[in-house]
Protein backbone atom coordinates (compact mmCIF):
# COMPACT_ATOMS: atom_id res chain seq x y z
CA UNK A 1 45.82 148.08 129.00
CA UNK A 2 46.16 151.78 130.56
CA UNK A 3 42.72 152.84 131.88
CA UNK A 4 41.03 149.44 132.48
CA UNK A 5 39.88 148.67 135.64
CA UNK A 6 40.45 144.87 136.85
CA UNK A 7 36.75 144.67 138.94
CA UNK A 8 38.59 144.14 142.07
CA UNK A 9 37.85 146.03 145.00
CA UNK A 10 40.34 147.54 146.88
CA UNK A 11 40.13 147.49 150.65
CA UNK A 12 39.64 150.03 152.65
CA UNK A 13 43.13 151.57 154.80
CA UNK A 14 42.84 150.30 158.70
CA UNK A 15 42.50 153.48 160.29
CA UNK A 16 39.32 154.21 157.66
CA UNK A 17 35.87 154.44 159.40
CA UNK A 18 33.51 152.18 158.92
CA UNK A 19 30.95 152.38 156.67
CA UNK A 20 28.31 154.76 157.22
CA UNK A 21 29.72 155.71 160.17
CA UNK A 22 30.12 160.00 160.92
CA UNK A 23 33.89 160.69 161.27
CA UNK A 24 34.44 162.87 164.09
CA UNK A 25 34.48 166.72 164.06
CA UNK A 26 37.87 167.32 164.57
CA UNK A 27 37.84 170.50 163.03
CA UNK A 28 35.90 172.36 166.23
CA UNK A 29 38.55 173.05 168.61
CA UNK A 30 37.53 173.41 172.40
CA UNK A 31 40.34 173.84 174.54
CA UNK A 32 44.06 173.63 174.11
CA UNK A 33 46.47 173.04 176.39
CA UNK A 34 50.19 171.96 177.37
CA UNK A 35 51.25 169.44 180.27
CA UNK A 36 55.16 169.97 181.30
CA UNK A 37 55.48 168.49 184.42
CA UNK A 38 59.15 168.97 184.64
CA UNK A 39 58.45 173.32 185.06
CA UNK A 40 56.78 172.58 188.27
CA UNK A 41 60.00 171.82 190.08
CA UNK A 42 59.29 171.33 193.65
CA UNK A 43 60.54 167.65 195.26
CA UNK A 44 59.59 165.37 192.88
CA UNK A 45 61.87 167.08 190.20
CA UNK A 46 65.00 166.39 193.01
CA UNK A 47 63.88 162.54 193.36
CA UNK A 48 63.25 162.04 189.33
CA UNK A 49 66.86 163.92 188.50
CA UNK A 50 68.33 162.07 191.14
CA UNK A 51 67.16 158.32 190.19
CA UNK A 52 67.29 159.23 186.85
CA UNK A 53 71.02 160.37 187.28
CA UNK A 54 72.11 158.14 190.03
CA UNK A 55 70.64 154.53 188.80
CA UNK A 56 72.86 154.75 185.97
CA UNK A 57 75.78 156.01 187.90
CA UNK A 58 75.17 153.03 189.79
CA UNK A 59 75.31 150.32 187.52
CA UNK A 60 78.06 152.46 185.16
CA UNK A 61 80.46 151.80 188.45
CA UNK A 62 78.94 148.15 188.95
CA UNK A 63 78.39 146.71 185.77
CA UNK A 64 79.64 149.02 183.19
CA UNK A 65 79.20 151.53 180.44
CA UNK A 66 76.92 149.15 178.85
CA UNK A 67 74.49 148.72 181.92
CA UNK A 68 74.99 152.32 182.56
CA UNK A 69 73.99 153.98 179.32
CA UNK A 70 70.77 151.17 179.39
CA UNK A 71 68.98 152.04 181.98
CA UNK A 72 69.70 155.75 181.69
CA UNK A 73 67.54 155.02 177.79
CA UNK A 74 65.02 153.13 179.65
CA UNK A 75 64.70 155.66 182.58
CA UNK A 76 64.68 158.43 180.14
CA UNK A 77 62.18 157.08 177.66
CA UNK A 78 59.80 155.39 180.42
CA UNK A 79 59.71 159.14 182.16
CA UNK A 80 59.57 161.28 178.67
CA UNK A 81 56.40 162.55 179.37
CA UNK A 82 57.36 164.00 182.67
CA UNK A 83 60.64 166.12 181.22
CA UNK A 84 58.97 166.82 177.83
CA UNK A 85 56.01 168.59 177.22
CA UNK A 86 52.49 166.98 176.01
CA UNK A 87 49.94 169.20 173.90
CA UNK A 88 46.16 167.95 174.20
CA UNK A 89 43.19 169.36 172.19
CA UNK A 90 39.90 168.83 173.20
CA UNK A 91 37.76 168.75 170.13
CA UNK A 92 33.56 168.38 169.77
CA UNK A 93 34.66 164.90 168.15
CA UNK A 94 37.30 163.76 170.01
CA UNK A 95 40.38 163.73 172.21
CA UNK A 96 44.10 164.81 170.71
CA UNK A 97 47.34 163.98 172.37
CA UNK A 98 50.69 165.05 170.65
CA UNK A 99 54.01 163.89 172.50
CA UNK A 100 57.45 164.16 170.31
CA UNK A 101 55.17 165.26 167.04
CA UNK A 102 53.28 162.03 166.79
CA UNK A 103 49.54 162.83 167.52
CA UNK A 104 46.88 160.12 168.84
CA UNK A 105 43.29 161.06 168.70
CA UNK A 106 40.63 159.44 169.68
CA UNK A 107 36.69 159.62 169.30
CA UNK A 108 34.53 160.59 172.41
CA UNK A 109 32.52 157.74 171.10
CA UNK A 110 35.52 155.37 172.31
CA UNK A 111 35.33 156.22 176.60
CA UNK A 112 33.00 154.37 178.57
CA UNK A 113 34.12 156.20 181.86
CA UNK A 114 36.70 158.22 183.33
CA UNK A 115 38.24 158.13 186.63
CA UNK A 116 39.72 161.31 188.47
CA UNK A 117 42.51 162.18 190.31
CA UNK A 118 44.23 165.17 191.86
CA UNK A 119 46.65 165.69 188.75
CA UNK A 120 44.21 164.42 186.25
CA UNK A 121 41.87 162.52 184.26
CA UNK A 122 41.85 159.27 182.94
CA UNK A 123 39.30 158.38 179.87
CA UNK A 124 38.68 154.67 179.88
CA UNK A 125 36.89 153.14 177.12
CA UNK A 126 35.77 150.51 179.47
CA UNK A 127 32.69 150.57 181.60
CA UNK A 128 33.81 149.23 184.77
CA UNK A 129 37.78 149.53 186.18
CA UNK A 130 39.76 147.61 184.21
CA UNK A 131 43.71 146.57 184.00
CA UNK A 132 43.67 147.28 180.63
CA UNK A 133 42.98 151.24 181.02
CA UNK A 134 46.45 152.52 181.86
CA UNK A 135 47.24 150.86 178.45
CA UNK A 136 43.84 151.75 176.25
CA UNK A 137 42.91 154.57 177.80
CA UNK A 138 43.95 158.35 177.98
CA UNK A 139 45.46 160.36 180.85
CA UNK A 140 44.83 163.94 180.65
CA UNK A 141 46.89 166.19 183.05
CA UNK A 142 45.68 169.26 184.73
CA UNK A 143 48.54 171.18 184.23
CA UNK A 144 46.84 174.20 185.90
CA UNK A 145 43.33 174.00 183.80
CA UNK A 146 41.48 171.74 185.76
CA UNK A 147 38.31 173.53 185.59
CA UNK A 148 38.03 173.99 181.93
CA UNK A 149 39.11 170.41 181.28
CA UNK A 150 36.57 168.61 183.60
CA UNK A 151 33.50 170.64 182.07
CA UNK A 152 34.45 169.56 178.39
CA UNK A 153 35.43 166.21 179.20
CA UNK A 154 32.12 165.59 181.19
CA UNK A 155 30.19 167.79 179.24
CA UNK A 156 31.08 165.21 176.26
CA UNK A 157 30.96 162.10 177.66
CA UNK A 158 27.16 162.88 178.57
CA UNK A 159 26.58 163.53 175.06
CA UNK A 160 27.99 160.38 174.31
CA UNK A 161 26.85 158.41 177.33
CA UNK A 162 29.39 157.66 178.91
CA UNK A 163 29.59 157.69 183.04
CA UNK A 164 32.23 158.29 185.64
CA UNK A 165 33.53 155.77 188.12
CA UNK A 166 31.43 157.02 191.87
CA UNK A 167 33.30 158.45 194.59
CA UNK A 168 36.12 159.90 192.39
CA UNK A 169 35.56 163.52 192.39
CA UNK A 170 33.33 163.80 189.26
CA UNK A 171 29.65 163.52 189.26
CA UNK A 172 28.63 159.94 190.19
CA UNK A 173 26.75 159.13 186.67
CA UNK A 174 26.85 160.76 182.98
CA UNK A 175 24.88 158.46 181.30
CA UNK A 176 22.46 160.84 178.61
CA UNK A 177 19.04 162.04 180.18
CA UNK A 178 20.34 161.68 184.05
């Protein structure tokens, strides 16, 4: 009948938190900011636009359309982030990356350590250096805010214990109370 309930539990959706866990604050926004590395120009936009246009060339003359139109699609996708912009947003809860509209956030909660370098940061959610990070992990570009980005980032991953890898530019521990 219309209105009954069956006494079966329904399970919770995947992306849920678990329970009695506190959902992130994503509602306090810290900083805000847009990576375009294309806009910089300089050298490496000559060398990108020149593999990116020649390869295919290449292959168009060697192989054919087919080969040519395939690797400029895998070129193209596997350097998107370098000719189209990516938004971040730094939150008290977490960490927001939006590329092509679809946004990934994650939980401060989630890095372990992070690992800097002269364009950027990398937010590992394991402990010690791991192959897995360029794939699990987040890679925050300057983009000209390096400043403000380092003090949130470190300023929350002391809150939430995490610690930096030593000798890479960032203070060598941020592990709460040190």
């Amino acid at each position: 009948m219309a209105g009954e309930t069956t006494g079966q539990t329904v399970p919770a959706p995947a992306h849920a938190a678990p329970e009695g866990a506190v959902a992130p604050d994503w509602g306090n926004e810290l900083f805000r900011w847009r990576s375009h590395p294309l806009k910089q120009g300089g050298r490496r936009l000559i060398w990108v636009v020149a593999v990116v246009v020649g390869m295919p060339a290449i292959l168009t003359a060697l192989y054919g359309l087919f080969y040519g139109l395939l690797a400029l699609v895998i070129l193209g996708g596997s350097l998107g982030t370098y000719f189209l912009p990516t938004d971040y947003v730094l939150y008290s809860g977490g960490v927001e990356s939006r590329f092509l509209g679809v946004a990934r956030r994650f939980p401060w909660a989630q890095f372990r350590s992070l690992y800097r370098d002269r364009n950027g940061v990398l937010l590992s959610p394991f402990p010690r250096p791991s192959r897995l990070e360029n794939f699990r992990g987040l890679y925050l570009r300057f983009d000209g805010c390096e400043d403000k980005i380092m003090a949130v980032v470190t300023e929350r991953m002391a809150e939430e214990g995490g610690q930096t890898a030593p000798g890479n530019g960032a203070s060598a521990s941020l592990e709460a109370g040190t």
